[in-house]
C-alpha atoms as a PDB file:
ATOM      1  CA  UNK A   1      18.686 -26.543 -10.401  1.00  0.00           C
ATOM      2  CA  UNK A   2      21.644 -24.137 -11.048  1.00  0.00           C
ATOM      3  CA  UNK A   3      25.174 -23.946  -8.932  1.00  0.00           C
ATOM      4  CA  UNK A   4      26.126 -20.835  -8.181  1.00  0.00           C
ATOM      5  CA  UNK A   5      29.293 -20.064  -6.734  1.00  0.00           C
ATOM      6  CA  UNK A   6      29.815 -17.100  -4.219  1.00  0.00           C
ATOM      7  CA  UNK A   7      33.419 -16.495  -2.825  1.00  0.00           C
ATOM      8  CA  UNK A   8      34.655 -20.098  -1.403  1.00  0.00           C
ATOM      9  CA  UNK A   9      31.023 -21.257  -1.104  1.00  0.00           C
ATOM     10  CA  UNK A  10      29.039 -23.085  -3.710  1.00  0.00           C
ATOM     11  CA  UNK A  11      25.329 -23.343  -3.342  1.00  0.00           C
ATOM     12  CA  UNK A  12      22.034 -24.278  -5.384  1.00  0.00           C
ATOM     13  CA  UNK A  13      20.137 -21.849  -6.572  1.00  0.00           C
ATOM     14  CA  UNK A  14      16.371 -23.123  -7.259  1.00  0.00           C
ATOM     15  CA  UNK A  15      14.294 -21.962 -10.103  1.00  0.00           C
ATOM     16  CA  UNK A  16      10.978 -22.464 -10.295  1.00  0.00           C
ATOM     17  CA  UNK A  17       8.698 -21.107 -13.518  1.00  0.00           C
ATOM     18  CA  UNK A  18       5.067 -20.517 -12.392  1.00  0.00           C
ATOM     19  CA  UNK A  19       3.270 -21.219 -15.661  1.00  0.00           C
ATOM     20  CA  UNK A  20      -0.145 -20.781 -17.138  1.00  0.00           C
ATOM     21  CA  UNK A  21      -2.179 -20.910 -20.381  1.00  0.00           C
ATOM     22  CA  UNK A  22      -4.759 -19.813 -22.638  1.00  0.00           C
ATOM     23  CA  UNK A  23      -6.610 -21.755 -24.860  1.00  0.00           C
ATOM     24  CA  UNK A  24      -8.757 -21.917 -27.570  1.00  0.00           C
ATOM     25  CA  UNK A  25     -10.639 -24.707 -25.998  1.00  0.00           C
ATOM     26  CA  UNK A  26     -10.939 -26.898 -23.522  1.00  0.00           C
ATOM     27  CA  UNK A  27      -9.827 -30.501 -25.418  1.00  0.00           C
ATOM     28  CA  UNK A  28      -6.612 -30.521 -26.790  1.00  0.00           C
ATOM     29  CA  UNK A  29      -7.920 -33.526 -28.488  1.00  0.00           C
ATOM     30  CA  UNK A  30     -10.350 -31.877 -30.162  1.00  0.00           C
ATOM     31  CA  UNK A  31      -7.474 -29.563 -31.864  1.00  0.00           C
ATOM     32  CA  UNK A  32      -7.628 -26.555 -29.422  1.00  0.00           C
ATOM     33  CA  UNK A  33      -4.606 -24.481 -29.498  1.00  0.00           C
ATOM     34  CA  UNK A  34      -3.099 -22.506 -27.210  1.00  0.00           C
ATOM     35  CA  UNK A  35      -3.424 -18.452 -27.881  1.00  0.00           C
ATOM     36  CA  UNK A  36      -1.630 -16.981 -24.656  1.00  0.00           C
ATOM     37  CA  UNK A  37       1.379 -18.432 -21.922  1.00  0.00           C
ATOM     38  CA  UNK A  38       2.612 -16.261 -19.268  1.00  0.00           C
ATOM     39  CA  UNK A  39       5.605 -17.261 -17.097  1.00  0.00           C
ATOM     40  CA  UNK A  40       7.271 -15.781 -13.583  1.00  0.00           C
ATOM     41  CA  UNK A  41      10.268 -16.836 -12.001  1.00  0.00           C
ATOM     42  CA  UNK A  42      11.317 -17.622  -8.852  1.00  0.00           C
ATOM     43  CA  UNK A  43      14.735 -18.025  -7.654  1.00  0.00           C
ATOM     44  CA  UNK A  44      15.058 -19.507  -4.160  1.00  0.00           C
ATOM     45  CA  UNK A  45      11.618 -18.694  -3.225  1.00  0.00           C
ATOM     46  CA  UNK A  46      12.058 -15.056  -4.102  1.00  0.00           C
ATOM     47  CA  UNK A  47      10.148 -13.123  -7.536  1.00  0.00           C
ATOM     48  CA  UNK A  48      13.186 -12.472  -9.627  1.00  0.00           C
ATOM     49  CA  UNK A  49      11.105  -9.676 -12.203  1.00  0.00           C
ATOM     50  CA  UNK A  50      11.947 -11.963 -14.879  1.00  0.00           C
ATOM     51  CA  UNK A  51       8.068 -13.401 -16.783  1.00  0.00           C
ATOM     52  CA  UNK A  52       8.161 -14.621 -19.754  1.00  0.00           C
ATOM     53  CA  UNK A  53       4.755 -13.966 -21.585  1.00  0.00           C
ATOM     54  CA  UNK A  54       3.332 -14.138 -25.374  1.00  0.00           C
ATOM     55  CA  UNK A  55       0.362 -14.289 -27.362  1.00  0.00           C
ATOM     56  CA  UNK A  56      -0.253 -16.797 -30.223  1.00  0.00           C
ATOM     57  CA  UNK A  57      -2.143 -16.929 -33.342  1.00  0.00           C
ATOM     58  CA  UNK A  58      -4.027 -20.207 -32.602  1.00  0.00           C
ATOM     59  CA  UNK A  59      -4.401 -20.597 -36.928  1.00  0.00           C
ATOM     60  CA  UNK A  60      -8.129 -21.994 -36.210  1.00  0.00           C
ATOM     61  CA  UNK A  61     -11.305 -20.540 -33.921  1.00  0.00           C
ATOM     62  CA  UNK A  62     -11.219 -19.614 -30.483  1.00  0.00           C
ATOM     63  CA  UNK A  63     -14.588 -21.555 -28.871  1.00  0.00           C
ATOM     64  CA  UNK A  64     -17.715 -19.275 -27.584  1.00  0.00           C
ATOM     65  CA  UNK A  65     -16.758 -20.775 -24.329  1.00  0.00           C
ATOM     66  CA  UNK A  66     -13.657 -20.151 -23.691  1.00  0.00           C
ATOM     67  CA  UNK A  67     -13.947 -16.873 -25.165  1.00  0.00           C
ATOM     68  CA  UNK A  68     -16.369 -15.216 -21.957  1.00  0.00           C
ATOM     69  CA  UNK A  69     -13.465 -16.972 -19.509  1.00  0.00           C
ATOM     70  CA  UNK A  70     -10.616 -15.155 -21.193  1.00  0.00           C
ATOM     71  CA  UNK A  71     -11.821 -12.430 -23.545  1.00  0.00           C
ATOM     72  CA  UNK A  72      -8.841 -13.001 -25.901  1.00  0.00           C
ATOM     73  CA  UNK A  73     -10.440 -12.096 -29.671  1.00  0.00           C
ATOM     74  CA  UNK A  74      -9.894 -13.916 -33.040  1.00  0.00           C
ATOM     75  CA  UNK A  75      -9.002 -10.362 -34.187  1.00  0.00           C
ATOM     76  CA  UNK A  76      -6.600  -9.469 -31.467  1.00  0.00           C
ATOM     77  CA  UNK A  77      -5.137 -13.255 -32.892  1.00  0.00           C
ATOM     78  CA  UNK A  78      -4.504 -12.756 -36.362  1.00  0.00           C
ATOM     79  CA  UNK A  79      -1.638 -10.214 -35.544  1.00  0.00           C
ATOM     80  CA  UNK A  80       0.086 -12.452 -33.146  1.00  0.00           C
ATOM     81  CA  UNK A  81       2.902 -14.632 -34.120  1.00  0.00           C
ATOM     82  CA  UNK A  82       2.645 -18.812 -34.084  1.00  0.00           C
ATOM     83  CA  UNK A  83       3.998 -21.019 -31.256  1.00  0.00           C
ATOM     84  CA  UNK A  84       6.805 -22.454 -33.719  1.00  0.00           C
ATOM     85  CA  UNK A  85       7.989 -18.727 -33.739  1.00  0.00           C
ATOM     86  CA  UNK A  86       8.477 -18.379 -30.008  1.00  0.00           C
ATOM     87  CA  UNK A  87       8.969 -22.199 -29.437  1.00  0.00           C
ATOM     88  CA  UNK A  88      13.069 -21.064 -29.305  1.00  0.00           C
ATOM     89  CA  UNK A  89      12.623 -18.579 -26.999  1.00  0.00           C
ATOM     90  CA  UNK A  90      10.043 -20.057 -24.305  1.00  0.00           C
ATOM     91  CA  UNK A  91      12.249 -23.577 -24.411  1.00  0.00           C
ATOM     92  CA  UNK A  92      15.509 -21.233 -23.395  1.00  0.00           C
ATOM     93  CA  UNK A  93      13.298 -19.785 -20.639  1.00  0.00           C
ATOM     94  CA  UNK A  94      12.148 -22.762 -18.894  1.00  0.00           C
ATOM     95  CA  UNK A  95      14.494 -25.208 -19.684  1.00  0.00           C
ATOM     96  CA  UNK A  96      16.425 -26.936 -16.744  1.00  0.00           C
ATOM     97  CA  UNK A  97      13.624 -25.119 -14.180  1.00  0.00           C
ATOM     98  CA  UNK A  98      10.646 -27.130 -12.438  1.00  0.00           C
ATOM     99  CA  UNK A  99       7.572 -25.771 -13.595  1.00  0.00           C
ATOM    100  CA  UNK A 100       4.712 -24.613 -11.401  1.00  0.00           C
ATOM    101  CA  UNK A 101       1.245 -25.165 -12.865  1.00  0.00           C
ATOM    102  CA  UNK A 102      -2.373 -25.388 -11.614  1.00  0.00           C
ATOM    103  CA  UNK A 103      -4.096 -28.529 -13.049  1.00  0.00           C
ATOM    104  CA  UNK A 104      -0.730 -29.366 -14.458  1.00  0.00           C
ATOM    105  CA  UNK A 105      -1.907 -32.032 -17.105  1.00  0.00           C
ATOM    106  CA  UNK A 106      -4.078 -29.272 -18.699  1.00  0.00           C
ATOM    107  CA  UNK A 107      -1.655 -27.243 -19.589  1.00  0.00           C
ATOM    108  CA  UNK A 108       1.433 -29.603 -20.526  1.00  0.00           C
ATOM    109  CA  UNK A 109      -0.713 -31.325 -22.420  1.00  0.00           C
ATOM    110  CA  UNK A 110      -1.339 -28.453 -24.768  1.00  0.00           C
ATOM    111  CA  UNK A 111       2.266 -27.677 -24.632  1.00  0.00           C
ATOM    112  CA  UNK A 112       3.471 -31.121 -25.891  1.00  0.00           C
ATOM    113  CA  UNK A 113       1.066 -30.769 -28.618  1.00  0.00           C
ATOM    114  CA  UNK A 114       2.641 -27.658 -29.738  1.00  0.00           C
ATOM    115  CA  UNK A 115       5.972 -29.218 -29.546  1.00  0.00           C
ATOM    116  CA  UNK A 116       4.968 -32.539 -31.496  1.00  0.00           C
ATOM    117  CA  UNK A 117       4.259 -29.582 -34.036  1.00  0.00           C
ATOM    118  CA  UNK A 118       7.707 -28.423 -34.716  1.00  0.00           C
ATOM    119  CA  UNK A 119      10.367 -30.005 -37.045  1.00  0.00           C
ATOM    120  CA  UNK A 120      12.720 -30.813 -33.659  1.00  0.00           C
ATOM    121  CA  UNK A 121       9.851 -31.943 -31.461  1.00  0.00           C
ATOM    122  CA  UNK A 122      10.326 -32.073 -27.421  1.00  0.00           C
ATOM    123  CA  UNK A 123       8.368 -32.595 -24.870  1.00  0.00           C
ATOM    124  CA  UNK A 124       7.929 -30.716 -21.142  1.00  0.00           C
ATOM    125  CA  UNK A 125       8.968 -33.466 -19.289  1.00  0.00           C
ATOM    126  CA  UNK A 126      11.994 -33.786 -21.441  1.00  0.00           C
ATOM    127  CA  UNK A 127      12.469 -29.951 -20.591  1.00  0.00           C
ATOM    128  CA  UNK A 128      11.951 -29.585 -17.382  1.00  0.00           C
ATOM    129  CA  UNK A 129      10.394 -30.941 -14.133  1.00  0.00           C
ATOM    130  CA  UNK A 130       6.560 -30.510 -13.030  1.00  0.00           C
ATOM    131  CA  UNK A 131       4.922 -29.654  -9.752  1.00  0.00           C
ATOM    132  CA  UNK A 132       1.068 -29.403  -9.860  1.00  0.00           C
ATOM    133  CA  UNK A 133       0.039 -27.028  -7.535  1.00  0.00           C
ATOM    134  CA  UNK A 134      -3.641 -28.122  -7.769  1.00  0.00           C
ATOM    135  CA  UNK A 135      -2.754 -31.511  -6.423  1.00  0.00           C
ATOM    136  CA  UNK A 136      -0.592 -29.851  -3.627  1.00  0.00           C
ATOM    137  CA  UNK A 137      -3.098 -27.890  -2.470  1.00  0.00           C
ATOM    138  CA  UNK A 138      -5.973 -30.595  -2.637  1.00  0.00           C
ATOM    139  CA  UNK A 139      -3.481 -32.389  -0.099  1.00  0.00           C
ATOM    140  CA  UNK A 140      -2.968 -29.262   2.281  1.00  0.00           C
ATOM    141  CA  UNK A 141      -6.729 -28.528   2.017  1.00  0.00           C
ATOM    142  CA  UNK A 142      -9.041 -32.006   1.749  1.00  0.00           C
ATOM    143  CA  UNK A 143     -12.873 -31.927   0.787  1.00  0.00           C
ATOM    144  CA  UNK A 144     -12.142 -28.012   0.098  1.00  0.00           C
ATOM    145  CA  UNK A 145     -12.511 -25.979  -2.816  1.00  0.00           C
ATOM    146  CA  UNK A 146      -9.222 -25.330  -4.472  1.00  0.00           C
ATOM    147  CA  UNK A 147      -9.120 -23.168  -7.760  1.00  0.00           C
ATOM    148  CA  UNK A 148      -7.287 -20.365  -8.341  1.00  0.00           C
ATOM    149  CA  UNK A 149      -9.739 -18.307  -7.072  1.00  0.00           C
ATOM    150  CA  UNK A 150     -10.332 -20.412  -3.888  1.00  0.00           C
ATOM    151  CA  UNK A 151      -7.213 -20.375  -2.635  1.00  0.00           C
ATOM    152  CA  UNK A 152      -6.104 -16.782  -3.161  1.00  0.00           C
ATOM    153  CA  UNK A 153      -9.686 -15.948  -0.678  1.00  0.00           C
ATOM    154  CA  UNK A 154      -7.797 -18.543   1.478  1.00  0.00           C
ATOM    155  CA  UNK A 155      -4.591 -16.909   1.620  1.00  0.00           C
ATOM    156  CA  UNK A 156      -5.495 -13.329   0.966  1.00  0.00           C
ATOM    157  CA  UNK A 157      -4.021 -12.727  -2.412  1.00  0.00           C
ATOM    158  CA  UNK A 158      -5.977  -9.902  -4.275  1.00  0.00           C
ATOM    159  CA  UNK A 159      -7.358 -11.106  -7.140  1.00  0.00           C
ATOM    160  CA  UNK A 160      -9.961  -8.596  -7.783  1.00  0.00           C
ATOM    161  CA  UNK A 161      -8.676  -7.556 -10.986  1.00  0.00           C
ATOM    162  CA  UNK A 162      -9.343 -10.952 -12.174  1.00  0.00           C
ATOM    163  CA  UNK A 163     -12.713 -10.133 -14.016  1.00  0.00           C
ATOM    164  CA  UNK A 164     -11.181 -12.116 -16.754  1.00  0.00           C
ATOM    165  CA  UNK A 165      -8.449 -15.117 -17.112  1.00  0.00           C
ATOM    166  CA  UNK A 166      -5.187 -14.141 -18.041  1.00  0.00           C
ATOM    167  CA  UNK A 167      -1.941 -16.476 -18.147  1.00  0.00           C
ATOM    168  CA  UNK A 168       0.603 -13.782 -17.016  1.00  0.00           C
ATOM    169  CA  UNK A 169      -1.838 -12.614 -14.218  1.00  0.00           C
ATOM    170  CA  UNK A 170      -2.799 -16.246 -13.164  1.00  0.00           C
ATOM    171  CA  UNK A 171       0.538 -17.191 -13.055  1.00  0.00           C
ATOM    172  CA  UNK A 172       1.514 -14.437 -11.157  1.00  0.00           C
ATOM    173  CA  UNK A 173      -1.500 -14.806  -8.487  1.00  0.00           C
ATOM    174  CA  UNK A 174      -0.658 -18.938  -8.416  1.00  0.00           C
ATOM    175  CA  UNK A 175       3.215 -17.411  -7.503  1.00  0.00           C
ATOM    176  CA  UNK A 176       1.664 -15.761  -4.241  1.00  0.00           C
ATOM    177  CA  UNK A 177      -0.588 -18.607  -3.803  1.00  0.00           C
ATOM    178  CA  UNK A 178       2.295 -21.147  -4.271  1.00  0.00           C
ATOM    179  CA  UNK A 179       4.564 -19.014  -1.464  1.00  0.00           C
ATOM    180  CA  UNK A 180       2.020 -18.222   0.594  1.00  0.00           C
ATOM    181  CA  UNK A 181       0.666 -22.255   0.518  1.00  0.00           C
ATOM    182  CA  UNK A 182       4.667 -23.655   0.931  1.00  0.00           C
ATOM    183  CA  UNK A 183       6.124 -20.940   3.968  1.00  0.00           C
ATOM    184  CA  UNK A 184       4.333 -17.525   4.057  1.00  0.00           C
ATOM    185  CA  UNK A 185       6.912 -15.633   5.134  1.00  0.00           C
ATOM    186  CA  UNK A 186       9.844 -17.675   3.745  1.00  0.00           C
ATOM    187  CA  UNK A 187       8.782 -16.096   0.805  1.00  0.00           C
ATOM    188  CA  UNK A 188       9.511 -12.212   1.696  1.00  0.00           C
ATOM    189  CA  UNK A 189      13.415 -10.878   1.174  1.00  0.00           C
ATOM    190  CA  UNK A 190      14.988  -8.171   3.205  1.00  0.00           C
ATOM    191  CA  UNK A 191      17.763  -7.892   0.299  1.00  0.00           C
ATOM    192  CA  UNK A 192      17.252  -5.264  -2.173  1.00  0.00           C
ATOM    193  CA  UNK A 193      18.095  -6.085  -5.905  1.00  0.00           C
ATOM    194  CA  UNK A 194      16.521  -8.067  -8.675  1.00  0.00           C
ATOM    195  CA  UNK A 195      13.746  -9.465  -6.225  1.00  0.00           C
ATOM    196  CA  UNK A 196      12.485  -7.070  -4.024  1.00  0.00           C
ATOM    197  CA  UNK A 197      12.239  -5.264  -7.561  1.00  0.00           C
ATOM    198  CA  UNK A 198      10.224  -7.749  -9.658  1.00  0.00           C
ATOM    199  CA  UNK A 199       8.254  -8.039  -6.365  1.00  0.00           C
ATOM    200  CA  UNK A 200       7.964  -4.358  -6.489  1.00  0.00           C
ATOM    201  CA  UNK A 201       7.156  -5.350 -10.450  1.00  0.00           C
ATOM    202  CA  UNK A 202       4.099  -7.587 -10.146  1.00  0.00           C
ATOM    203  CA  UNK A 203       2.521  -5.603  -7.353  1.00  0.00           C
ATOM    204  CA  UNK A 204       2.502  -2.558 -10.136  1.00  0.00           C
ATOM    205  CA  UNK A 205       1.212  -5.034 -13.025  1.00  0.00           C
ATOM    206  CA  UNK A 206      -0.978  -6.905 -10.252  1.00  0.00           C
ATOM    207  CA  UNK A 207      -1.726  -5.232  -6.669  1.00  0.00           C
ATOM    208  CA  UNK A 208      -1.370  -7.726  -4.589  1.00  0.00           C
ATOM    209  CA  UNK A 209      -3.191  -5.748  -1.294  1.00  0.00           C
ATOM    210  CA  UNK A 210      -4.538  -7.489   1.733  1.00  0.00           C
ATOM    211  CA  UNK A 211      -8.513  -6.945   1.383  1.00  0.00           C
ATOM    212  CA  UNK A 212      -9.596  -6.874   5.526  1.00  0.00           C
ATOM    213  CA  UNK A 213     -11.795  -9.702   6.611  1.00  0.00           C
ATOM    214  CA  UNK A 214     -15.289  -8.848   7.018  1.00  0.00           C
ATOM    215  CA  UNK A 215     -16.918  -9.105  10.870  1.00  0.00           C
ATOM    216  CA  UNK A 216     -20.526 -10.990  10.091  1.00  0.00           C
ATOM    217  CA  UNK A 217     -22.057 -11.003  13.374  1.00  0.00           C
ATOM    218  CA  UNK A 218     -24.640 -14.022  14.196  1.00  0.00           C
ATOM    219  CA  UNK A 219     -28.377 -13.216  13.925  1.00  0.00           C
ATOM    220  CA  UNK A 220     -30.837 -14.606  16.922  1.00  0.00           C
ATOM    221  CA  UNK A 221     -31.329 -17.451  15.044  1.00  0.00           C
ATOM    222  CA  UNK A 222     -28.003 -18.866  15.097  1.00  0.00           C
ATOM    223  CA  UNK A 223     -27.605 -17.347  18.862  1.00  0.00           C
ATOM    224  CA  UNK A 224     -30.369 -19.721  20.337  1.00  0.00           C
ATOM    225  CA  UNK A 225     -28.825 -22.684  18.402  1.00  0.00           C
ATOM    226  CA  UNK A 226     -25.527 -21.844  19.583  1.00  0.00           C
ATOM    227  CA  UNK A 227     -26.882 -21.333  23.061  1.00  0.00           C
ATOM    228  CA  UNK A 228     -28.680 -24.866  22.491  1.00  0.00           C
ATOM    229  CA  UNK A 229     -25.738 -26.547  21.498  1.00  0.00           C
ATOM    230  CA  UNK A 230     -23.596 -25.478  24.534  1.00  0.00           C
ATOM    231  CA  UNK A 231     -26.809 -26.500  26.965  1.00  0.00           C
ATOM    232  CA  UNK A 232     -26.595 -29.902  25.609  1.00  0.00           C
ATOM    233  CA  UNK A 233     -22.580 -30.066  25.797  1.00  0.00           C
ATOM    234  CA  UNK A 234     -23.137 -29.307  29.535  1.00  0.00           C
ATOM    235  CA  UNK A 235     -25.707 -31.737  30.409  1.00  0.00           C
ATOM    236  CA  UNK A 236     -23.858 -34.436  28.967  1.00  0.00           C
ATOM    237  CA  UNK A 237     -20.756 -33.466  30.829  1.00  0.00           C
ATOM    238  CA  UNK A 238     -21.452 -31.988  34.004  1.00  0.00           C
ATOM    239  CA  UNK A 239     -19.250 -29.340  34.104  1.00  0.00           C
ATOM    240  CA  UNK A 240     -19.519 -25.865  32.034  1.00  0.00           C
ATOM    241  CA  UNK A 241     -18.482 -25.971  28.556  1.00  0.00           C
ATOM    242  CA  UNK A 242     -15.229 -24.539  27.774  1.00  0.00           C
ATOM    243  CA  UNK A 243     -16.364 -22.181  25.197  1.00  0.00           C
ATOM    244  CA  UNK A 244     -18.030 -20.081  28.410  1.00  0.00           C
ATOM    245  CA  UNK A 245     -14.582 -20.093  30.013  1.00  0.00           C
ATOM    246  CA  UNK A 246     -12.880 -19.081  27.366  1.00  0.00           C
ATOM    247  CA  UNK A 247     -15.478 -16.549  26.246  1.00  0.00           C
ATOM    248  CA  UNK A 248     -14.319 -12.687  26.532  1.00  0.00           C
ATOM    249  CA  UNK A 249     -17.297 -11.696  28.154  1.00  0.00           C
ATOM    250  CA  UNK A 250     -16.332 -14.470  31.067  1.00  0.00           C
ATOM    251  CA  UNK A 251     -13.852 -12.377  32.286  1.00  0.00           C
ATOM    252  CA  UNK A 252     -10.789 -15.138  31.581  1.00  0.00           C
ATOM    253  CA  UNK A 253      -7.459 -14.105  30.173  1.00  0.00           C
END
């Protein structure tokens, strides 16, 4: 958290990094490396345009697997530079900010692996703080489905251009997610500037469109069971059911 000053009033200014990664693999254990991060900031709940985004050359094989989720090629790799190159630069980006990342331990873990690589090893948590989104939304949202994908269908975020995983695009879907999830509207800013142009930013890079939700009417099937249930509701009550009261065609308001 940053103090800013403004005239005679101080206040805190809150930066958040939404972060995300690419890997060669799914067990860092196993010696996977990461090949791609992608960052986006937020500044009091507002997109600031500022991301923060490189690919790596992983120095070993990127896994069959892992390849079809992210389509990132060996050969694309070999041109990259290595994490200890960038290390400088992605440390001055997030340091002091609390990190926003889905399955957090995933991804930090792969981080502090990189860092236990370089000559002055660090670690995230001695970077920065952590907030795992996945975790917050399993709490909002129990027994539900809540991936990336899941939740941006539950909140309307457009990820159709997702036909592949990308850490810049992920992160900057899990941003919408993440303000969508924590306020809605609190996110939106009527002041022109920085935000309302990195928000103008991602939407370019990323449409973020509303996609209009489908009308699936029921089929007589589902009708007569309805219908059914209602009949049943009624006899054990006595009275009508409130669904007919409250049904347009009853004539209510």
């Amino acid at each position: 958290m940053r103090r800013v000053t403004t005239g005679s009033r101080t206040r805190d200014r809150v930066r958040q990094i939404v972060l995300d990664t690419e890997t060669t693999g799914l067990e860092v254990s196993e010696g996977h490396r990461i090949i791609e991060i992608g960052c986006v900031e937020l500044s009091n709940r507002r997109l600031t345009g500022r991301t923060w985004q490189r690919y790596l050359q992983p120095e070993r094989a990127v896994d069959a697997g892992a390849l079809r989720v992210h389509g990132i090629t060996e050969e694309f790799l070999a041109a990259q530079p290595r994490f200890g190159e960038v290390a400088g630069d992605l440390i001055g980006f997030i340091s002091g900010a609390e990190l926003l990342i889905h399955n957090a331990p995933f991804d930090v873990g792969f981080l502090d692996a990189e860092f236990a690589r370089l000559s002055e090893a660090t670690t995230v948590a001695a970077l920065c703080s952590v907030t795992d989104t996945l975790l917050l939304a399993r709490r909002m949202h129990p027994g539900q489905r809540n991936s990336l994908d899941a939740l941006c269908r539950r909140y309307s975020v457009d990820a159709s251009n997702r036909d592949l995983h990308g850490a810049l695009l992920d992160a900057r879907l899990l941003a919408d997610v993440y303000l969508a999830m924590t306020g809605g509207q609190g996110a939106l800013t009527l002041e022109a500037g920085p935000a309302e142009a990195g928000r103008k930013e991602a939407r370019r890079r990323s449409p973020h469109g509303r996609i209009p939700a489908p009308v699936i009417e029921p089929d007589a099937a589902e009708l007569a069971a309805h219908e059914a249930a209602l009949a049943a509701i009624e006899r054990a009550s006595g009275a009508p059911a409130l669904f007919r009261r409250l049904s347009p065609e009853s004539g209510d308001s």
